[in-house]
Protein backbone atom coordinates (compact mmCIF):
# COMPACT_ATOMS: atom_id res chain seq x y z
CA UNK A 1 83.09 87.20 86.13
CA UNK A 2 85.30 84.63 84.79
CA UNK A 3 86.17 83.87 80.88
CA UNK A 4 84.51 80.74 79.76
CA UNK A 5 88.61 79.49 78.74
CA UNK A 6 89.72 80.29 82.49
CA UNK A 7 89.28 76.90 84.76
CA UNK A 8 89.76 77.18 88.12
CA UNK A 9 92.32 74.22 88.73
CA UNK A 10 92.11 74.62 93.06
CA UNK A 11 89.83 73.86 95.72
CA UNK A 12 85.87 74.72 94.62
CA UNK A 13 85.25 78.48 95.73
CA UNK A 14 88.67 79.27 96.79
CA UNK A 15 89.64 82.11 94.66
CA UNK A 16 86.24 83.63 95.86
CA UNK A 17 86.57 83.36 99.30
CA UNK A 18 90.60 85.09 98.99
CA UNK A 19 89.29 87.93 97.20
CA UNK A 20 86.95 88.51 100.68
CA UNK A 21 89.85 88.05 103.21
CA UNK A 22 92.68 90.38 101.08
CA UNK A 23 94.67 92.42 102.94
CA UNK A 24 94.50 96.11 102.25
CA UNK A 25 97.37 96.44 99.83
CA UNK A 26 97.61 98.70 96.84
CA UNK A 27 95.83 98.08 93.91
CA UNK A 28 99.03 99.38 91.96
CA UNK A 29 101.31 96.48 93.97
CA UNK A 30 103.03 94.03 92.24
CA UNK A 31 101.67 90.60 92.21
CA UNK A 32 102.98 87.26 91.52
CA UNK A 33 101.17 83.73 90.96
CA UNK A 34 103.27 81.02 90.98
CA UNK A 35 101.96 77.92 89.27
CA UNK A 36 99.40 80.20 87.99
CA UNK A 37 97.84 77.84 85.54
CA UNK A 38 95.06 79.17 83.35
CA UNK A 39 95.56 82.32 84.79
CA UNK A 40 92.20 82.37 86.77
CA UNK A 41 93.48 83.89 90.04
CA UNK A 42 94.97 86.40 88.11
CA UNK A 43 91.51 87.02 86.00
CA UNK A 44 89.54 87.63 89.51
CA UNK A 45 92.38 89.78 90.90
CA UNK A 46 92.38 92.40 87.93
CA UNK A 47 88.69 92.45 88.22
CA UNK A 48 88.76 93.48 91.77
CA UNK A 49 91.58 96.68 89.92
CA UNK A 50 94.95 94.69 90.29
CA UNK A 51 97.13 96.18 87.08
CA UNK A 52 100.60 94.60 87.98
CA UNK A 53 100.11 91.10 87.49
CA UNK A 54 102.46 88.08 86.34
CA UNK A 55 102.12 84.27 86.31
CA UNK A 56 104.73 82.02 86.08
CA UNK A 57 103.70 78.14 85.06
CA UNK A 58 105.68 75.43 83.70
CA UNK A 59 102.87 75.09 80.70
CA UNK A 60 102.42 79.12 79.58
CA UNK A 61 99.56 78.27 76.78
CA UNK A 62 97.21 77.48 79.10
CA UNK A 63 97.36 80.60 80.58
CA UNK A 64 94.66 82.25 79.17
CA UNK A 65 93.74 85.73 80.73
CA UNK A 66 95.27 89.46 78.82
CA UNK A 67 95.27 91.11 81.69
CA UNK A 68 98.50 89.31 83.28
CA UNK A 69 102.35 88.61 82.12
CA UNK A 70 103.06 85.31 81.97
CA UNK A 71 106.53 83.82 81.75
């Protein structure tokens, strides 16, 4: 589930329907969101066991998940 601070800034039940269609990669893989916003893509991917995330936004404090490096 979500944090209450993360909002979704995309397309209504987008990040949910990604997490069913990922490809079969690593859970110890690097990962990358561009324009990452709040962080919210980020949130759902370390809850599915992604450790190696990072976000890059042109507005870092509204990125609001701990479980991602943002820059």
């Amino acid at each position: 589930m979500l944090s209450q601070k993360l909002s979704e800034r995309t397309i209504s039940g987008l990040h949910e329907a990604l997490i069913q269609v990922l490809p079969n990669i690593d859970c110890d893989t690097q990962i990358l969101d561009i324009g990452c916003g709040t962080g919210a893509w980020l949130e759902r991917l370390s809850n599915q066991g992604f450790k190696e995330l990072y976000g890059i936004d042109l507005n870092i404090t509204q990125c609001a998940t701990s479980h991602a490096d943002f820059s």
